[in-house]
PDB file of N, CA and C in Angstrom:
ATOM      1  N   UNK A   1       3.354 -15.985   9.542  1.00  0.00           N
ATOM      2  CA  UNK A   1       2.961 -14.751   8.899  1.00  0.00           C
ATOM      3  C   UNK A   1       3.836 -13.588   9.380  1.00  0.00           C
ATOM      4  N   UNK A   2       4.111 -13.502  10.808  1.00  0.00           N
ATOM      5  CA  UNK A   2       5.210 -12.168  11.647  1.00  0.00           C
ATOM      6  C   UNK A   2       6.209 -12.536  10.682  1.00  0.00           C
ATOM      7  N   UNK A   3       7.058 -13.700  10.749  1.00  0.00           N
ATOM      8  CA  UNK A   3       8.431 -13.790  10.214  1.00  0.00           C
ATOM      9  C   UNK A   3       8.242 -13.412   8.515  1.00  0.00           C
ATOM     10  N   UNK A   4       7.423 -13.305   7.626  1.00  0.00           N
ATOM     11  CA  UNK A   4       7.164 -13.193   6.602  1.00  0.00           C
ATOM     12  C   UNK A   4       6.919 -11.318   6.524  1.00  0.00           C
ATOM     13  N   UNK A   5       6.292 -11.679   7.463  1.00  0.00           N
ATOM     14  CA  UNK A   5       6.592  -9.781   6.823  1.00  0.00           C
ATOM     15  C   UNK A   5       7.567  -8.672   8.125  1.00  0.00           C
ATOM     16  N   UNK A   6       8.331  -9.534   8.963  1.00  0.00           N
ATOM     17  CA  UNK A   6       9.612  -9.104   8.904  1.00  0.00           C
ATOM     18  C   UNK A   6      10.969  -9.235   8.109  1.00  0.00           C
ATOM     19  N   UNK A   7      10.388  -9.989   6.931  1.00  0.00           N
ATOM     20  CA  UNK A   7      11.070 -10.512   5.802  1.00  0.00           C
ATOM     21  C   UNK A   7      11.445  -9.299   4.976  1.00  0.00           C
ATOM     22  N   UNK A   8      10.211  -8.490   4.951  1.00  0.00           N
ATOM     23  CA  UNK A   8      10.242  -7.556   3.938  1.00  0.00           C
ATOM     24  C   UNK A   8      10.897  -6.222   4.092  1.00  0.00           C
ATOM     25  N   UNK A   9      11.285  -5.425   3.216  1.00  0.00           N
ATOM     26  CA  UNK A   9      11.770  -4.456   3.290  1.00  0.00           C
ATOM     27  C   UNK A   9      10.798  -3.290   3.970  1.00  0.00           C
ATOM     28  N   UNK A  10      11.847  -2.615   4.942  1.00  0.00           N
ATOM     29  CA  UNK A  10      11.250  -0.915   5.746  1.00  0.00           C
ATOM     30  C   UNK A  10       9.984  -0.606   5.057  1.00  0.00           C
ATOM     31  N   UNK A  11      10.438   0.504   3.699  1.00  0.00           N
ATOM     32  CA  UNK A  11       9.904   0.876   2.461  1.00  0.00           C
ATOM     33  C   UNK A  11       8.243   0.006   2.900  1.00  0.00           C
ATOM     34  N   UNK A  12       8.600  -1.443   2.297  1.00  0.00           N
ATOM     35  CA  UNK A  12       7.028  -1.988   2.416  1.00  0.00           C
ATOM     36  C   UNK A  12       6.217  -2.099   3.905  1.00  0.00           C
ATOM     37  N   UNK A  13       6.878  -2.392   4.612  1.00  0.00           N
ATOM     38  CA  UNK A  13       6.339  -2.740   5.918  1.00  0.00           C
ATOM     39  C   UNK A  13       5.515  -1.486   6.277  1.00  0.00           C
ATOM     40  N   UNK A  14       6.373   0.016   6.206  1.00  0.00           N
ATOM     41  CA  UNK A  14       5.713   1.136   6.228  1.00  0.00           C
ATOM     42  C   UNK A  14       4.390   1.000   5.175  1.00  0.00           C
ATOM     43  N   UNK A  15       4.458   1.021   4.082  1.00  0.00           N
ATOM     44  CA  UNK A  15       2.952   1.380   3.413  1.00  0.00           C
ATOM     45  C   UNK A  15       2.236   0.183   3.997  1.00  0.00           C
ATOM     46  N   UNK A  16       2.386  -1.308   4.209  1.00  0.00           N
ATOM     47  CA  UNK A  16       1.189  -2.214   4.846  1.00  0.00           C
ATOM     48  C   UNK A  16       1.080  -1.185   5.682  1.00  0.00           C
ATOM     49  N   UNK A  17       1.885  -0.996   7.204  1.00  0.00           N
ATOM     50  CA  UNK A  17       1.105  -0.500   8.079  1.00  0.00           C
ATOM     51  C   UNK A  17       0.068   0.682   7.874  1.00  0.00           C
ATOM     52  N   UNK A  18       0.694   1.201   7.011  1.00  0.00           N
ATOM     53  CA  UNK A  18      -0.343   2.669   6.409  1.00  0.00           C
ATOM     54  C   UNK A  18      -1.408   2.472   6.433  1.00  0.00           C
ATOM     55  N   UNK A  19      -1.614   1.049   5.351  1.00  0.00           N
ATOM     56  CA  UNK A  19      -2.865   0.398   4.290  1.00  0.00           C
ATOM     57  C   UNK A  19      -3.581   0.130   5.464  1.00  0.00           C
ATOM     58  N   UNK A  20      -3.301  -0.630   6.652  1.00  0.00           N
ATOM     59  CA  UNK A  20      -3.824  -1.413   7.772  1.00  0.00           C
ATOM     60  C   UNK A  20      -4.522  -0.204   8.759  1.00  0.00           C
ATOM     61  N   UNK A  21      -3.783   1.055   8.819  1.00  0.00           N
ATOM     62  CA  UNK A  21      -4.254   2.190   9.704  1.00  0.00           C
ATOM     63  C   UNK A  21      -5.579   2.642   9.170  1.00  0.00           C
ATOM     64  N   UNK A  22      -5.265   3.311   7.673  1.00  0.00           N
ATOM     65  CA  UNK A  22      -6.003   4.181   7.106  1.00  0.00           C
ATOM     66  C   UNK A  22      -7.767   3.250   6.637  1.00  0.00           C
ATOM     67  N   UNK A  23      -7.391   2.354   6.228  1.00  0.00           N
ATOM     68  CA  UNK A  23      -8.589   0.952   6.315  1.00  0.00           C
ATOM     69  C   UNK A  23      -9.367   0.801   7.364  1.00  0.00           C
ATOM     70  N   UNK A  24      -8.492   0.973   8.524  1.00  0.00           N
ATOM     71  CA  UNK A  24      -9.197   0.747   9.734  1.00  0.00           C
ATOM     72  C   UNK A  24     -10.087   1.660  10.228  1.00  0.00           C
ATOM     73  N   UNK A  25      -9.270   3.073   9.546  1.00  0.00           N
ATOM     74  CA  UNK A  25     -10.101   4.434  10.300  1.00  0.00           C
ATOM     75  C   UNK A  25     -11.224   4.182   9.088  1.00  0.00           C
ATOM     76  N   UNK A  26     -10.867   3.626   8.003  1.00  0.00           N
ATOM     77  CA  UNK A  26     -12.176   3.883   7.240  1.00  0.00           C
ATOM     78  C   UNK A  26     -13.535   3.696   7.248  1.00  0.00           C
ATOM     79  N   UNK A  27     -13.239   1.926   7.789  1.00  0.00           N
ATOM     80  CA  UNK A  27     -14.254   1.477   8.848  1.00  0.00           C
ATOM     81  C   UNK A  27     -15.093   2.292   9.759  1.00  0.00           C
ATOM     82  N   UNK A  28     -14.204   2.410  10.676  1.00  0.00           N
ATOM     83  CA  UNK A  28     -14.170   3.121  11.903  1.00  0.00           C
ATOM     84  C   UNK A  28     -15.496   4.152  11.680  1.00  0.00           C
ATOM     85  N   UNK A  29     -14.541   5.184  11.066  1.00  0.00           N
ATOM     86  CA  UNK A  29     -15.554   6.269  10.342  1.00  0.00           C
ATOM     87  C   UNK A  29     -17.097   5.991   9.897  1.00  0.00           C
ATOM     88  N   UNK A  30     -17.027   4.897   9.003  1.00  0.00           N
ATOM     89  CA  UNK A  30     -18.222   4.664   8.375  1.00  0.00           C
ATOM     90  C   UNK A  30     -19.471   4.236   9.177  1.00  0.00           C
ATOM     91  N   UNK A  31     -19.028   3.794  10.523  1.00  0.00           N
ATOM     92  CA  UNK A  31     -20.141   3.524  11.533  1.00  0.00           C
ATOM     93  C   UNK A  31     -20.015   4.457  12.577  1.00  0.00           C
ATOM     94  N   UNK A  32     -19.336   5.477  12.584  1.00  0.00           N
ATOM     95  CA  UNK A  32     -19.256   6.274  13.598  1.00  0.00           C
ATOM     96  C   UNK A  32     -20.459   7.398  13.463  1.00  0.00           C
ATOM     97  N   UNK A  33     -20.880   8.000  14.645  1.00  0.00           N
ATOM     98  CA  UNK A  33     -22.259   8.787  14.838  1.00  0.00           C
ATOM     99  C   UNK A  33     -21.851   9.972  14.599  1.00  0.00           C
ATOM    100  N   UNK A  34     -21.452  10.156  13.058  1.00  0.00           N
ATOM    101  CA  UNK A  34     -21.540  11.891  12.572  1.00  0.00           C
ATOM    102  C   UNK A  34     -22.514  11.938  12.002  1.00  0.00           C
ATOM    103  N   UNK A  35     -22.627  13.300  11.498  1.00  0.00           N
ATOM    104  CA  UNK A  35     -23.515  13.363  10.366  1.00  0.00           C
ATOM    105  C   UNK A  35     -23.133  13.168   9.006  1.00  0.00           C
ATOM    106  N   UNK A  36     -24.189  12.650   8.248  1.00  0.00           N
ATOM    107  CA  UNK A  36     -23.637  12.315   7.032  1.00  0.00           C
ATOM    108  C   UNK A  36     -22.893  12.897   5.947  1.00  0.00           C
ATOM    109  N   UNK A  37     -23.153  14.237   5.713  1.00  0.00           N
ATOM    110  CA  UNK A  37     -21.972  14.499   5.083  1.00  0.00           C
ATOM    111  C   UNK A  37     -20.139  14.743   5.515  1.00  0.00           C
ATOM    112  N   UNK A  38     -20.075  14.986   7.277  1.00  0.00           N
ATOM    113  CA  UNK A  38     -19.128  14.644   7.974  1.00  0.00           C
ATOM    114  C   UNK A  38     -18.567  12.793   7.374  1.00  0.00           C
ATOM    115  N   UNK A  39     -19.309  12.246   7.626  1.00  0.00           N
ATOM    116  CA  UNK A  39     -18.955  10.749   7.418  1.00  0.00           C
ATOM    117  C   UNK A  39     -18.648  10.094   5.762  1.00  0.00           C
ATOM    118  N   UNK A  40     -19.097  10.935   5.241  1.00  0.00           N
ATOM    119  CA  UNK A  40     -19.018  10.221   3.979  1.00  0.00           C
ATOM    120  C   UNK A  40     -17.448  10.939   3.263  1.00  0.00           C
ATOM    121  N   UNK A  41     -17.776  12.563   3.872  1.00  0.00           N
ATOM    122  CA  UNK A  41     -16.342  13.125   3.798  1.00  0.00           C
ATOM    123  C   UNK A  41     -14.991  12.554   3.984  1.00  0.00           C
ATOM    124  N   UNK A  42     -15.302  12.291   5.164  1.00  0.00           N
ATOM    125  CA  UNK A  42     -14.320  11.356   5.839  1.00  0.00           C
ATOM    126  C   UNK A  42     -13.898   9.950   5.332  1.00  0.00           C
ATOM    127  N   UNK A  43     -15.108   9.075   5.396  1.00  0.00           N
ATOM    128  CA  UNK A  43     -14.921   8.266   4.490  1.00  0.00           C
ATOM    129  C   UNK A  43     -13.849   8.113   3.305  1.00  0.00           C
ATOM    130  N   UNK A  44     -14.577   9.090   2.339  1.00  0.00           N
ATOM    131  CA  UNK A  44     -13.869   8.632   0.887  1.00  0.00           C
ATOM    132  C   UNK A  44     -12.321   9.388   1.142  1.00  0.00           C
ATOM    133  N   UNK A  45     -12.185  10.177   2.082  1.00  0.00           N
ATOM    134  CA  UNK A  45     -10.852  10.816   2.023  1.00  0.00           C
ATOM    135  C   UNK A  45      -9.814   9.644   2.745  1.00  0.00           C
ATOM    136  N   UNK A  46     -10.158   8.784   3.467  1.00  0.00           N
ATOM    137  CA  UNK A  46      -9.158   7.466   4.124  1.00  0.00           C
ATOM    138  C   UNK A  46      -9.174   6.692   3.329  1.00  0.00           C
ATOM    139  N   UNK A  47     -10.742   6.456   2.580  1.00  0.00           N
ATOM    140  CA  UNK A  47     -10.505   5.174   1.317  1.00  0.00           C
ATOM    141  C   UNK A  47      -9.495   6.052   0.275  1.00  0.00           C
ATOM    142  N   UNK A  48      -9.532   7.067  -0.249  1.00  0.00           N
ATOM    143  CA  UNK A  48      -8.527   7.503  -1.145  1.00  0.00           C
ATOM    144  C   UNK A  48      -7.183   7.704  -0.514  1.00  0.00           C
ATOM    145  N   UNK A  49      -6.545   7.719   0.601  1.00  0.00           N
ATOM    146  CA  UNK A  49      -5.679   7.154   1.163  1.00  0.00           C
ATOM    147  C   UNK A  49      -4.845   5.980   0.917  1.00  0.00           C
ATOM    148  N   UNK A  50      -6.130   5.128   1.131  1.00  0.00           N
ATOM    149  CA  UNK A  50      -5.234   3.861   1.377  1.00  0.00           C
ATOM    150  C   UNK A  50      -5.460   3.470   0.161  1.00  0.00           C
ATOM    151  N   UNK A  51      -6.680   3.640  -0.884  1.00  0.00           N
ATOM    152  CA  UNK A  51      -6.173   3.064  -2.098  1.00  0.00           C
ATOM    153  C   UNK A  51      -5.136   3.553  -2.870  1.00  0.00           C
ATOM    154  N   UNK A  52      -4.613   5.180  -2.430  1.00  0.00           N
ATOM    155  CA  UNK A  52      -3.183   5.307  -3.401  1.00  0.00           C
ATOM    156  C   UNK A  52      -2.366   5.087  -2.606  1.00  0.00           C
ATOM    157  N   UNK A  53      -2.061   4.595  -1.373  1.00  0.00           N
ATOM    158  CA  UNK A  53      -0.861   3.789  -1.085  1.00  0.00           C
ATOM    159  C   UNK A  53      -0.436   2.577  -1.769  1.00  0.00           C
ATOM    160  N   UNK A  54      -2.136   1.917  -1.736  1.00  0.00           N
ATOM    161  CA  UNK A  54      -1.945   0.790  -2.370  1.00  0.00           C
ATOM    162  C   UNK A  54      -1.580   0.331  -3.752  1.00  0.00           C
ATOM    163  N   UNK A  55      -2.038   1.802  -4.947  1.00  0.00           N
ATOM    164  CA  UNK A  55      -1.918   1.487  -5.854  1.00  0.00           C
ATOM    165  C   UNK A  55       0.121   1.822  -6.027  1.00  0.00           C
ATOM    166  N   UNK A  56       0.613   2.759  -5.245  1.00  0.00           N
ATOM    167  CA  UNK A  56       2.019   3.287  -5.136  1.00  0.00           C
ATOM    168  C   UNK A  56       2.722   1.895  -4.387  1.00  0.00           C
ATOM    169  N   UNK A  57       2.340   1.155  -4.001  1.00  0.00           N
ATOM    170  CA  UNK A  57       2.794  -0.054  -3.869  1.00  0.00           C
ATOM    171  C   UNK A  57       2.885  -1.255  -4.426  1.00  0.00           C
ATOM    172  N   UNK A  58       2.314  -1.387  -5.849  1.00  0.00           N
ATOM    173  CA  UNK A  58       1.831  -2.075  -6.417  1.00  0.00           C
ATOM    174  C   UNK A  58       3.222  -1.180  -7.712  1.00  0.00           C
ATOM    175  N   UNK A  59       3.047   0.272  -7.823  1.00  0.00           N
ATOM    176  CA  UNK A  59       4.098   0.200  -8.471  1.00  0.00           C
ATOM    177  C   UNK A  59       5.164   0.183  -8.281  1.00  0.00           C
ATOM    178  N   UNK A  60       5.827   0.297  -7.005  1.00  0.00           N
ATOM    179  CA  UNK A  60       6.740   0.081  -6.469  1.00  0.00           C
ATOM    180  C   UNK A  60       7.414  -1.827  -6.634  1.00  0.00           C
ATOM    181  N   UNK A  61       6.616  -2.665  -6.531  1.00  0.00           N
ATOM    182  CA  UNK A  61       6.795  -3.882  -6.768  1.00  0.00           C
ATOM    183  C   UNK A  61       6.861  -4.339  -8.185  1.00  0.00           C
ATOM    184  N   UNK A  62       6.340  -3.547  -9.393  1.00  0.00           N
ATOM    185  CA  UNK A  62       6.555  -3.802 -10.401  1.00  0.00           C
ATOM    186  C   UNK A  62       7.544  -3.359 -11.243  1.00  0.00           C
ATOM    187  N   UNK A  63       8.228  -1.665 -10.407  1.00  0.00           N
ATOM    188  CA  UNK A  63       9.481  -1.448 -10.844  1.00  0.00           C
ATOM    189  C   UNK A  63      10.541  -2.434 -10.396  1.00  0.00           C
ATOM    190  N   UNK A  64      10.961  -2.772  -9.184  1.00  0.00           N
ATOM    191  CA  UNK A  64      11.118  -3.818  -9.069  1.00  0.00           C
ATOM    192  C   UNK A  64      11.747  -4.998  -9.204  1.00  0.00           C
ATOM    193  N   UNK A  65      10.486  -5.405  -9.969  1.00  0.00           N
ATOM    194  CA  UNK A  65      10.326  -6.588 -10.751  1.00  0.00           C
ATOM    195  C   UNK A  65      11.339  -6.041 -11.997  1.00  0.00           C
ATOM    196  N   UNK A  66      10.717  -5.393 -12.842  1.00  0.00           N
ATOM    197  CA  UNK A  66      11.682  -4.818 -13.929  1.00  0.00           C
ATOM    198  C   UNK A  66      12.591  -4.287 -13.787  1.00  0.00           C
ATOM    199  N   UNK A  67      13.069  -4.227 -12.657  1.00  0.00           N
ATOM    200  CA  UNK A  67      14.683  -3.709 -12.405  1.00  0.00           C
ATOM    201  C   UNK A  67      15.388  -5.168 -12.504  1.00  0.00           C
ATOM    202  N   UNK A  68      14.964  -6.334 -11.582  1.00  0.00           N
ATOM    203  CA  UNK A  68      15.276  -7.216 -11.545  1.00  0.00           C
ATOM    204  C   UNK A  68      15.496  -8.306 -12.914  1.00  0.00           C
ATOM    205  N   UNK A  69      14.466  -8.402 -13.557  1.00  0.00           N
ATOM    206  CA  UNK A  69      14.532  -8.707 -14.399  1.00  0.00           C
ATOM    207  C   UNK A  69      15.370  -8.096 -15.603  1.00  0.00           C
ATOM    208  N   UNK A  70      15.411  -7.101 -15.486  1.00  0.00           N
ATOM    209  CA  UNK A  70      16.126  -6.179 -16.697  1.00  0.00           C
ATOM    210  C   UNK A  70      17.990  -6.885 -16.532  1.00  0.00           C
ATOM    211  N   UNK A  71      18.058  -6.846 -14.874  1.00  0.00           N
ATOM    212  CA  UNK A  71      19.537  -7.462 -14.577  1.00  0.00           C
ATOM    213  C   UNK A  71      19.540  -8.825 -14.697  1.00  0.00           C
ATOM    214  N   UNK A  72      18.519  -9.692 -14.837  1.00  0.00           N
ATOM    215  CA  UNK A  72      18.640 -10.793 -15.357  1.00  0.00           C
ATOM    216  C   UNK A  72      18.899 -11.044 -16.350  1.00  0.00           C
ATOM    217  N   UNK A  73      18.005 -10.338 -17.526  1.00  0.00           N
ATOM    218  CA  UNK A  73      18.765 -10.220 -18.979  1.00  0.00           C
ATOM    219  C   UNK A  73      19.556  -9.698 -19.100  1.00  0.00           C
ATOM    220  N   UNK A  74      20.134  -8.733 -18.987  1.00  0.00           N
ATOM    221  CA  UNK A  74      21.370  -8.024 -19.005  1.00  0.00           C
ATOM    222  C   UNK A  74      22.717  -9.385 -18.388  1.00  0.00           C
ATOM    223  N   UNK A  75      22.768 -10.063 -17.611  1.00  0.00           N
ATOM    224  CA  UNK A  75      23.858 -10.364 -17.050  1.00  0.00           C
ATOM    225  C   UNK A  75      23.772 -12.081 -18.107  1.00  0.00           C
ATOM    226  N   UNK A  76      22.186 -12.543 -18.583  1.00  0.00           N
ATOM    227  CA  UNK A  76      22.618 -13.505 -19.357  1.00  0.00           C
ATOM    228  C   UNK A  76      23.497 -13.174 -20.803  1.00  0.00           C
ATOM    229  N   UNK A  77      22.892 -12.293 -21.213  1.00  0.00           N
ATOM    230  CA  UNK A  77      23.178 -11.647 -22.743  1.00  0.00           C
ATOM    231  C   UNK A  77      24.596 -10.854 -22.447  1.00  0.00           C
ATOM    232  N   UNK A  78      24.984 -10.939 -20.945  1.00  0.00           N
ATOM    233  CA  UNK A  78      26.546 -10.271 -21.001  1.00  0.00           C
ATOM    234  C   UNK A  78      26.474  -8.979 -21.493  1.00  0.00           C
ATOM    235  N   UNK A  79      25.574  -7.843 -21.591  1.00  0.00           N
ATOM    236  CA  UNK A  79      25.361  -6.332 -21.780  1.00  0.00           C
ATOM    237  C   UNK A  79      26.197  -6.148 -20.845  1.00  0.00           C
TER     238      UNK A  79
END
């Protein structure tokens, strides 16, 4: 699993670790002894964190993909 995602590019390795931080504090948060509107604050502001890393990573892999692919067709069809 290490050698697999030292496989990957800077770019990604940075947003996992992000995803892995901000997740964690989310947790974290959600059982921690604030008061509730402190906690829930908190809360949804790390879950909205890490879910738009996640979703900015998701497009990041699909441009991508269509970059890649675009040079695949392109280099069969000789464009």
């Amino acid at each position: 699993m290490l050698g697999e995602i030292r496989r990957l590019n800077r770019e990604t390795r940075v947003q996992y670790a992000l995803m892995f931080i901000f997740g964690a504090l989310c947790i974290g948060v959600a059982f921690a002894p604030l008061e509730e509107t402190i906690r829930i604050t908190a809360v949804g502001t790390l879950f909205g964190f890490t879910a738009g890393l996640w979703v900015s990573h998701l497009v990041q892999v699909l441009r991508r993909a269509a970059d890649a692919n675009r040079a695949d067709v392109g280099g069969v069809t000789g464009q």
